[in-house]
C-alpha atoms as a PDB file:
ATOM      1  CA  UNK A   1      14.872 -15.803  18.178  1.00  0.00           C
ATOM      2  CA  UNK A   2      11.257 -14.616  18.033  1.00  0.00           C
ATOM      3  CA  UNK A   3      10.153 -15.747  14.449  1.00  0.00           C
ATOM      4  CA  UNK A   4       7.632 -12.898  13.431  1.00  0.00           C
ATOM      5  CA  UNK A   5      10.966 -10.321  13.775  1.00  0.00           C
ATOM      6  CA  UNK A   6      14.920 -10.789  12.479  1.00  0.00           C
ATOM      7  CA  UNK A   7      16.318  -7.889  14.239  1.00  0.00           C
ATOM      8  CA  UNK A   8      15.682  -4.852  16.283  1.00  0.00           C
ATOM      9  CA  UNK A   9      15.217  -1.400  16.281  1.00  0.00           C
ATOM     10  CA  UNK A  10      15.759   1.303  18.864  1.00  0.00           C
ATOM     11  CA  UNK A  11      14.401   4.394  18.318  1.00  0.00           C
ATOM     12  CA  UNK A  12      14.880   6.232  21.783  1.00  0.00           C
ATOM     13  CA  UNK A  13      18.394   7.182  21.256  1.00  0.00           C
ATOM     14  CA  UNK A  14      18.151   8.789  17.746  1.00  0.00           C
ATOM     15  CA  UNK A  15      17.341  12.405  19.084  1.00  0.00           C
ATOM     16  CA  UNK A  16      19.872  12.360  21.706  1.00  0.00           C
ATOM     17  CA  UNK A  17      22.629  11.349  19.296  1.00  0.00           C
ATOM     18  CA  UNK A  18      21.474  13.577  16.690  1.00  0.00           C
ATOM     19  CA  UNK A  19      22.507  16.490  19.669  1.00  0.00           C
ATOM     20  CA  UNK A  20      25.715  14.822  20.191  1.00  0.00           C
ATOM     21  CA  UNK A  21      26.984  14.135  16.919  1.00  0.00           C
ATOM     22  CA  UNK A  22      27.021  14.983  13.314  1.00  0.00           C
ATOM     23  CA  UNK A  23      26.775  11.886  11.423  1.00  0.00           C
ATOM     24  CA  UNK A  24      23.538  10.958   9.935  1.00  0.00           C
ATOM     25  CA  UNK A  25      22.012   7.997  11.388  1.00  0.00           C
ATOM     26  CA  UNK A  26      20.806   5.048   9.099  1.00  0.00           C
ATOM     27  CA  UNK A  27      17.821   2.313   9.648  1.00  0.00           C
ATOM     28  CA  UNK A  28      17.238  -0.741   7.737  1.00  0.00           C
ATOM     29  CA  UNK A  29      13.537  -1.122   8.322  1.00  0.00           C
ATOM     30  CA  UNK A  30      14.413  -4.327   5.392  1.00  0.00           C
ATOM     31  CA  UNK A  31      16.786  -6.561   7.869  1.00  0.00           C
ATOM     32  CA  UNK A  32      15.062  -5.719  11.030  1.00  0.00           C
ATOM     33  CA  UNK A  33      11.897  -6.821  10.492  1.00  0.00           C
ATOM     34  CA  UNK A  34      12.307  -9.425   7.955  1.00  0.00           C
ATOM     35  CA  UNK A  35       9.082  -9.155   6.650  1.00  0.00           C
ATOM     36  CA  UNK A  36       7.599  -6.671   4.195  1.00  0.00           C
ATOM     37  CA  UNK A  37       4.351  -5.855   5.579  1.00  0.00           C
ATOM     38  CA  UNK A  38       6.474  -4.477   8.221  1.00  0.00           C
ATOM     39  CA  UNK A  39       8.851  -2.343   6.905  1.00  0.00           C
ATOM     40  CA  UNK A  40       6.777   0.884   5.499  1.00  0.00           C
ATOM     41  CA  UNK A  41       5.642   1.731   9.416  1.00  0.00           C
ATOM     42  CA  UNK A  42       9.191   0.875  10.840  1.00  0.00           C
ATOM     43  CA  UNK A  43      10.862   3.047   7.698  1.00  0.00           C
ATOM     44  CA  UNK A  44       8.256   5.797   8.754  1.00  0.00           C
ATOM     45  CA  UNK A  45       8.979   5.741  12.388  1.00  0.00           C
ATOM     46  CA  UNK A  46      12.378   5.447  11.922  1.00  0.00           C
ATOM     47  CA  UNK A  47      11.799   9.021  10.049  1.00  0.00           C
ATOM     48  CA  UNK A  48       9.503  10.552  12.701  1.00  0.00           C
ATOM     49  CA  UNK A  49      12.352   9.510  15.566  1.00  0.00           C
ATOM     50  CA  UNK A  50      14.744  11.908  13.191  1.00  0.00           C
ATOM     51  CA  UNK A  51      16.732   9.580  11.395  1.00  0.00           C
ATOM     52  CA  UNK A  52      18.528  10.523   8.558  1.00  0.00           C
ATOM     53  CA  UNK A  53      17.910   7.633   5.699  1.00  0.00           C
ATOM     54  CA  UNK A  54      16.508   4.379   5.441  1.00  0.00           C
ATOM     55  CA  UNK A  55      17.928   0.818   3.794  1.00  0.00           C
ATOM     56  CA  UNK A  56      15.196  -0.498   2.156  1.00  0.00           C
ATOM     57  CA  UNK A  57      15.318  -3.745  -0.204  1.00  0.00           C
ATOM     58  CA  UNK A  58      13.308  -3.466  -3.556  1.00  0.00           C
ATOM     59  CA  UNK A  59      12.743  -6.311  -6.152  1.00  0.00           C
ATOM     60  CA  UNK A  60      10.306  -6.178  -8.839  1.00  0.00           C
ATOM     61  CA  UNK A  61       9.875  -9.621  -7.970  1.00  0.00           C
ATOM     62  CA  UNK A  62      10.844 -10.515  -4.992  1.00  0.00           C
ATOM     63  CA  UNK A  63       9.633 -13.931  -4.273  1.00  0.00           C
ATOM     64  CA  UNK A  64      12.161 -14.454  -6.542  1.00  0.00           C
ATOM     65  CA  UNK A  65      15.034 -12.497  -5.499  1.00  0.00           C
ATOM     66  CA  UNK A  66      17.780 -14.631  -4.725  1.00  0.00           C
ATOM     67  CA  UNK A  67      17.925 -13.614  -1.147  1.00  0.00           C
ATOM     68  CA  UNK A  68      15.975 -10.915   1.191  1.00  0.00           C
ATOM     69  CA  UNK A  69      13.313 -11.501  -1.164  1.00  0.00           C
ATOM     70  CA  UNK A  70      10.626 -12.265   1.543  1.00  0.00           C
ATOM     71  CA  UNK A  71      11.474  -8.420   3.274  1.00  0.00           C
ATOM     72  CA  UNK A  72      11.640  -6.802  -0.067  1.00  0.00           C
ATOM     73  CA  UNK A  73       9.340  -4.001  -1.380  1.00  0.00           C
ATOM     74  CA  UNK A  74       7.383  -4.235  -4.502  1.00  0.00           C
ATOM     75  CA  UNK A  75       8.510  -1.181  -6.559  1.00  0.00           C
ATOM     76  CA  UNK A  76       5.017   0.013  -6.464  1.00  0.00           C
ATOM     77  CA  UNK A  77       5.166   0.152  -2.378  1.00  0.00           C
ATOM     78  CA  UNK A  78       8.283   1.833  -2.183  1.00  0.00           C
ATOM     79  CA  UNK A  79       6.848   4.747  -4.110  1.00  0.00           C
ATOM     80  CA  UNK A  80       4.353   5.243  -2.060  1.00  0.00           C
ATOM     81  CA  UNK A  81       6.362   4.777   1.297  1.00  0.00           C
ATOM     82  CA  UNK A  82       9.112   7.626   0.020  1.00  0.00           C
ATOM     83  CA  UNK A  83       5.956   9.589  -0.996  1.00  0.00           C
ATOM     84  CA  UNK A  84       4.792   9.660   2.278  1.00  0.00           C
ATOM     85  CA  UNK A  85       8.262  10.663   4.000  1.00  0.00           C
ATOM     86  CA  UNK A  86       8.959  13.175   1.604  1.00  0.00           C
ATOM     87  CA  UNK A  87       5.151  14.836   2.996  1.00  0.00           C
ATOM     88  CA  UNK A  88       6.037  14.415   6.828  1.00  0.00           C
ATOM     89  CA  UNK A  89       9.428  15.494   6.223  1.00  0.00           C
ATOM     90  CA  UNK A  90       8.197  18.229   4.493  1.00  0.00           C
ATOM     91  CA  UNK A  91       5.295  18.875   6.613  1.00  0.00           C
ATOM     92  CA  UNK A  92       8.372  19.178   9.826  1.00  0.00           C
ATOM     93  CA  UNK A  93      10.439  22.006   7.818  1.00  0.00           C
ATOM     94  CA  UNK A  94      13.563  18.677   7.498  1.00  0.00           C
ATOM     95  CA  UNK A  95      15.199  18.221   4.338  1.00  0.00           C
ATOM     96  CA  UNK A  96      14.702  14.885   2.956  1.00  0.00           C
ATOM     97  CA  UNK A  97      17.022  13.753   0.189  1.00  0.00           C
ATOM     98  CA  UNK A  98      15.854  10.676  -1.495  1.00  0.00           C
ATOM     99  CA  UNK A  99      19.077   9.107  -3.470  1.00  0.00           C
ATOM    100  CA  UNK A 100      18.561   5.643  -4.855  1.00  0.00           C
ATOM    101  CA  UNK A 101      21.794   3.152  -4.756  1.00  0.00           C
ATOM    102  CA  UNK A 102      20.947   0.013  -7.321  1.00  0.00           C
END
């Protein structure tokens, strides 16, 4: 395994299954990149393929979270990364519904 990435993301498919199906479809920007200076432009392009909602790991401190710490937001960065959704989302007439799970 390549060590600058964890996992992988796909994005071709999301329009075509958003046609064929009604279930929203989910991306964890978090676990497939492993890294945090990574995840804001996966979350965003994971947005601008059509997904429906993102997994994203916050910790106010993450190099000390007990794990996932290392692709963990800084509060402060996931502000402005669901800022900047919310304005392409509503910039493309889609409803963006930001619900926070702690």
């Amino acid at each position: 395994m390549r060590a600058d990435v964890t996992l992988t993301i796909t994005f071709t498919p999301i329009p075509v299954i958003n046609t064929l199906f009604h279930l929203p479809i989910v991306g964890d920007p978090s676990h497939a990149t492993g890294r945090r200076d990574k995840v804001m432009p996966l979350a965003r392009a994971v947005v601008a393929a059509g997904g429906d909602g993102l997994l994203i790991g916050v910790h106010h401190e993450p190099d000390k979270a007990v794990c996932d710490g290392p692709q963990s937001l800084y509060p402060e960065q996931f502000t402005r990364l669901i800022g900047r959704i919310a304005h392409y989302r509503a910039r493309g007439g889609a409803e963006f519904v930001i619900d926070l799970i702690s």
